[in-house]
N, C-alpha and C. Protein backbone atom coordinates (compact mmCIF):
# COMPACT_ATOMS: atom_id res chain seq x y z
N UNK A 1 2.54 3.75 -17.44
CA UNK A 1 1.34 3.26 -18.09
C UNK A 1 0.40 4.43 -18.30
N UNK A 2 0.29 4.54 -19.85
CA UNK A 2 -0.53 5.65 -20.30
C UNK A 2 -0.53 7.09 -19.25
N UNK A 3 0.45 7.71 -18.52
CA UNK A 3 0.60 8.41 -17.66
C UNK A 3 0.23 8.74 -16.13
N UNK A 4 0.17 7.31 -15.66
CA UNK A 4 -0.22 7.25 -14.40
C UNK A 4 1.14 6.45 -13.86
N UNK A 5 1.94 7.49 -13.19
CA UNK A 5 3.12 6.60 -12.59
C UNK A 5 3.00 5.73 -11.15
N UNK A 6 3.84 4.88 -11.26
CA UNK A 6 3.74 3.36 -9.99
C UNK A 6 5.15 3.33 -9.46
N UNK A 7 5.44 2.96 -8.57
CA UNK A 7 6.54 2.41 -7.99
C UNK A 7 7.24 1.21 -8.03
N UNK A 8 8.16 0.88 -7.76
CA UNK A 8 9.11 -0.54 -8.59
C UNK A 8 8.13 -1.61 -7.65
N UNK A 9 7.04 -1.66 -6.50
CA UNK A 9 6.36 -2.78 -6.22
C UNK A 9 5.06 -2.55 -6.54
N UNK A 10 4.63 -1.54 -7.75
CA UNK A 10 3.07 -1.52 -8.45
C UNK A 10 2.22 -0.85 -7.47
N UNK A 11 2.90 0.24 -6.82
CA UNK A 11 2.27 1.59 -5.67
C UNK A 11 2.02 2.60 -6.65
N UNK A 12 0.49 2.82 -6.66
CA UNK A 12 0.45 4.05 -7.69
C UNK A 12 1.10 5.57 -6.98
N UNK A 13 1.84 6.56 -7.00
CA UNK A 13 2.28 7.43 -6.98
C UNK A 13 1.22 8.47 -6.46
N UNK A 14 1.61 9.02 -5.47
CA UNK A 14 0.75 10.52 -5.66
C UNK A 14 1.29 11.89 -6.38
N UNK A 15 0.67 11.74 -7.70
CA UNK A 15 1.03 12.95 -8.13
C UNK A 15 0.21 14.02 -8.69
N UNK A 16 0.00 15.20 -8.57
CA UNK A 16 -1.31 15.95 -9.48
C UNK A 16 -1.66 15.86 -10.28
N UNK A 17 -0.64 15.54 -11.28
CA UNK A 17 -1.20 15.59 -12.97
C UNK A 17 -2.10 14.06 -12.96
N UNK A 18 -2.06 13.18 -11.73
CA UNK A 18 -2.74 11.93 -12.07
C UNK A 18 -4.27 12.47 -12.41
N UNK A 19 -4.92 13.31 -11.45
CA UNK A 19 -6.21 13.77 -11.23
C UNK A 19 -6.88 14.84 -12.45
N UNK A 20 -6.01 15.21 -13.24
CA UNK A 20 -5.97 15.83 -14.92
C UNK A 20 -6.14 14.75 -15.87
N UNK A 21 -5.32 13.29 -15.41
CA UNK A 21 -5.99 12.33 -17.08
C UNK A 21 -6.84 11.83 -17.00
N UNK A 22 -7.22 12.11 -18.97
CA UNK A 22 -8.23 11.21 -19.22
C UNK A 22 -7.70 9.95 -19.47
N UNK A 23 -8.20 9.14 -18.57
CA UNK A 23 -7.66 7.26 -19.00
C UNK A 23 -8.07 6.84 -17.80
N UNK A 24 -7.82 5.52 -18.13
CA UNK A 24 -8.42 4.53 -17.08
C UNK A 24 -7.54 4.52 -16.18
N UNK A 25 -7.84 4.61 -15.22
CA UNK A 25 -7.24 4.55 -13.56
C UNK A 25 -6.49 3.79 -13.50
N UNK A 26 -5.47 3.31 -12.68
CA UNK A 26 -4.48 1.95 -12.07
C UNK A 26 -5.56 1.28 -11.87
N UNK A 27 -6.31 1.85 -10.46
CA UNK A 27 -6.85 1.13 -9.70
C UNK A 27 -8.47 0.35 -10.96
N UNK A 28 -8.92 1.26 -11.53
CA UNK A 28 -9.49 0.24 -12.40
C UNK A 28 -9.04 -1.09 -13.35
N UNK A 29 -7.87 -0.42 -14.04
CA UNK A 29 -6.89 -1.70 -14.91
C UNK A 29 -7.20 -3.14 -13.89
N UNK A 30 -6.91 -2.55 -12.04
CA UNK A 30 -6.54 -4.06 -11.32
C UNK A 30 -8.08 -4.84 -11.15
N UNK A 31 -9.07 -3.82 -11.26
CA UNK A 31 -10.56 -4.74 -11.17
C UNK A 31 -10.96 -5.35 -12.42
N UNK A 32 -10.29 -5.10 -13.56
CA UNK A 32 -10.68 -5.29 -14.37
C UNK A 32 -10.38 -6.59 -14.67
N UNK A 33 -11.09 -7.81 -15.62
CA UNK A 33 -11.14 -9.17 -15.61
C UNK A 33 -10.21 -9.56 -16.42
N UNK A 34 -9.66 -9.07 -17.01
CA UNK A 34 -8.35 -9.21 -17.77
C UNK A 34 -7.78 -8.29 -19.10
N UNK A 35 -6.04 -8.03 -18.88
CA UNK A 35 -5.84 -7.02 -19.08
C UNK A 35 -4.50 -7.21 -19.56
N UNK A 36 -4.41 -6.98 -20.76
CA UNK A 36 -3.19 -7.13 -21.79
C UNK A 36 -2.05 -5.90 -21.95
N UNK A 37 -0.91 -5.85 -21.13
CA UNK A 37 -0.02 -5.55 -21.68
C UNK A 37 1.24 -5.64 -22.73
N UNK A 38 2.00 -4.60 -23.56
CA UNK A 38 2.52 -4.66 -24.76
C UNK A 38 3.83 -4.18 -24.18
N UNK A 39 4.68 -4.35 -24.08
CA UNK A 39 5.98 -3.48 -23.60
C UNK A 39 7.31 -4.58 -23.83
N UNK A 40 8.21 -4.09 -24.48
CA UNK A 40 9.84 -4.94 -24.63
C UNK A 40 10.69 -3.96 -24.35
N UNK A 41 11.59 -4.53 -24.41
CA UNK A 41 13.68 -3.73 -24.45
C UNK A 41 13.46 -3.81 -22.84
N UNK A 42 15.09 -3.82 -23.50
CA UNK A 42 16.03 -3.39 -21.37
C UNK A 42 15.59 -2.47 -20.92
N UNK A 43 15.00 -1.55 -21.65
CA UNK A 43 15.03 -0.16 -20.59
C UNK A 43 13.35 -0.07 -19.92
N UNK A 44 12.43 -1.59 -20.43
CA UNK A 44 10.53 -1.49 -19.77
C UNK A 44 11.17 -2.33 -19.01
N UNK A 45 12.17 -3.26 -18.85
CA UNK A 45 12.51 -4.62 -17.27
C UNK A 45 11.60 -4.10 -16.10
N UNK A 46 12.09 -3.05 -16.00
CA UNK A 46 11.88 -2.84 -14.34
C UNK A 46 9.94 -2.59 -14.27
N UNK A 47 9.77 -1.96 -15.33
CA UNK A 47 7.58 -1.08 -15.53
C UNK A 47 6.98 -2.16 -15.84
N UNK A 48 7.69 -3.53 -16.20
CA UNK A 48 7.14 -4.12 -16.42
C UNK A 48 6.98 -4.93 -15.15
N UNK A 49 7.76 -5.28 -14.47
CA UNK A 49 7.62 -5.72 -13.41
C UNK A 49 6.76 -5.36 -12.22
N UNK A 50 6.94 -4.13 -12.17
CA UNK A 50 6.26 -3.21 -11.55
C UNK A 50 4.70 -3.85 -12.10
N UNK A 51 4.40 -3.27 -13.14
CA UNK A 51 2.73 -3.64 -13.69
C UNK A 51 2.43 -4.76 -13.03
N UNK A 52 3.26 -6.15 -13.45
CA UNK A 52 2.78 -7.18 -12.82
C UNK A 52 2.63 -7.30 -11.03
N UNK A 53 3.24 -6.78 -10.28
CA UNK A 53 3.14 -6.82 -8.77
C UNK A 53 2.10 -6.09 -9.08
N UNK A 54 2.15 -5.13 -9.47
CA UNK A 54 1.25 -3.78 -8.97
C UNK A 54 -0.69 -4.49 -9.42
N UNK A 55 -0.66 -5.91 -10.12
CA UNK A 55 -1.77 -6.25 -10.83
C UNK A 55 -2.33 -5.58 -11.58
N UNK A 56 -1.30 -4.94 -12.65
CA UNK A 56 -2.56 -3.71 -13.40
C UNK A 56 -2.64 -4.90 -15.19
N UNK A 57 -1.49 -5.46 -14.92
CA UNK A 57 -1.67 -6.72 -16.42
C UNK A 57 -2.00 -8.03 -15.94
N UNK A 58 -2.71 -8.42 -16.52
CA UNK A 58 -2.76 -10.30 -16.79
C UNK A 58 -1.72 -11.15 -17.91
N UNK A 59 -1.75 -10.39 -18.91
CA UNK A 59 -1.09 -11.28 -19.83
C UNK A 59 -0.10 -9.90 -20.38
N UNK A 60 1.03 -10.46 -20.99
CA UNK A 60 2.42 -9.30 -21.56
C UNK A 60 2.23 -10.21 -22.81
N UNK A 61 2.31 -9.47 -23.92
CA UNK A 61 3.27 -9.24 -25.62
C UNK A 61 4.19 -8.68 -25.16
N UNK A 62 5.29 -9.84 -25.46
CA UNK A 62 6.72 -8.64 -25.51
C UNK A 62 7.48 -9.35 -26.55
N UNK A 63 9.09 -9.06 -26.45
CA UNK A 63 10.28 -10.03 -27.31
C UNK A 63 10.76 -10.77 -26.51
N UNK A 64 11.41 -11.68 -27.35
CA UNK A 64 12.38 -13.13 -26.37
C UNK A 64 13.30 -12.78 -25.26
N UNK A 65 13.72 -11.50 -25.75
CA UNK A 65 14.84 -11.21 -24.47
C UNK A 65 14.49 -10.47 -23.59
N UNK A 66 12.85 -9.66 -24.05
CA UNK A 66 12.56 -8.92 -22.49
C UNK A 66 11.74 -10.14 -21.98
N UNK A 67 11.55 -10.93 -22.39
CA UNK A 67 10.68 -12.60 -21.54
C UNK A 67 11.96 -12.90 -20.92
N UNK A 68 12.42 -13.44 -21.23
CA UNK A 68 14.05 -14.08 -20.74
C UNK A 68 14.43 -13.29 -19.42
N UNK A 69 14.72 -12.12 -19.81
CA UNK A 69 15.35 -11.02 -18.83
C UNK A 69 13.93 -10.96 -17.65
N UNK A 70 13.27 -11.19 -17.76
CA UNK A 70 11.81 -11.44 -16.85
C UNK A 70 12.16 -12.53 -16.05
N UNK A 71 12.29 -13.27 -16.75
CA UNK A 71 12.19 -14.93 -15.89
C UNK A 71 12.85 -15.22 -15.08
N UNK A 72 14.01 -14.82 -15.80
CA UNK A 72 15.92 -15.08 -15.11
C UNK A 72 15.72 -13.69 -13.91
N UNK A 73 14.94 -12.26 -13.94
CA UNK A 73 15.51 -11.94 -12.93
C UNK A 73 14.86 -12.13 -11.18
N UNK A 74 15.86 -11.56 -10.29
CA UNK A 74 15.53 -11.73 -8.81
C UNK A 74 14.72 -10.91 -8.40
C-alpha cells in the first residue's frame, strides 16, 4: 500500500525507507473513518487480506474472482 509494507496479519514492517515517504501512514489509514480500497487478480489475494486484518480498508473495489477467491478462502 502506496509503499508502506505489512505482514500477511496487517503488522506494519520496520523498514527505513518507511520514514522517507511522503503518504499517509498505516497507522493513520486505521484512524481514519473510512477508507476505500481498489485492488484485484490472484497475485493482491494475500495484500488484500492483509489490509483488511491489518484495518487499513473499510470497503474493497475489486473483480468477481478476487471477491470469490476472498470469501471461499481459510
Amino acid at each position: 500500500m502506496h509503499g508502506e509494507y505489512f505482514n500477511s496479519v496487517g503488522e506494519p514492517l520496520e523498514l527505513e525507507h518507511h520514514h522517507r515517504l511522503i503518504s499517509i501512514r498505516l497507522e493513520t489509514l486505521r484512524k481514519m473513518k473510512h477508507v476505500v480500497g481498489v485492488a484485484g487478480g490472484a497475485d493482491k489475494i494475500e495484500a488484500i487480506q492483509a489490509a483488511l486484518k491489518g484495518g487499513f480498508i473499510h470497503s474493497l473495489i475489486t473483480d468477481e474472482k478476487t471477491a470469490w477467491a476472498l470469501l471461499t478462502s481459510s
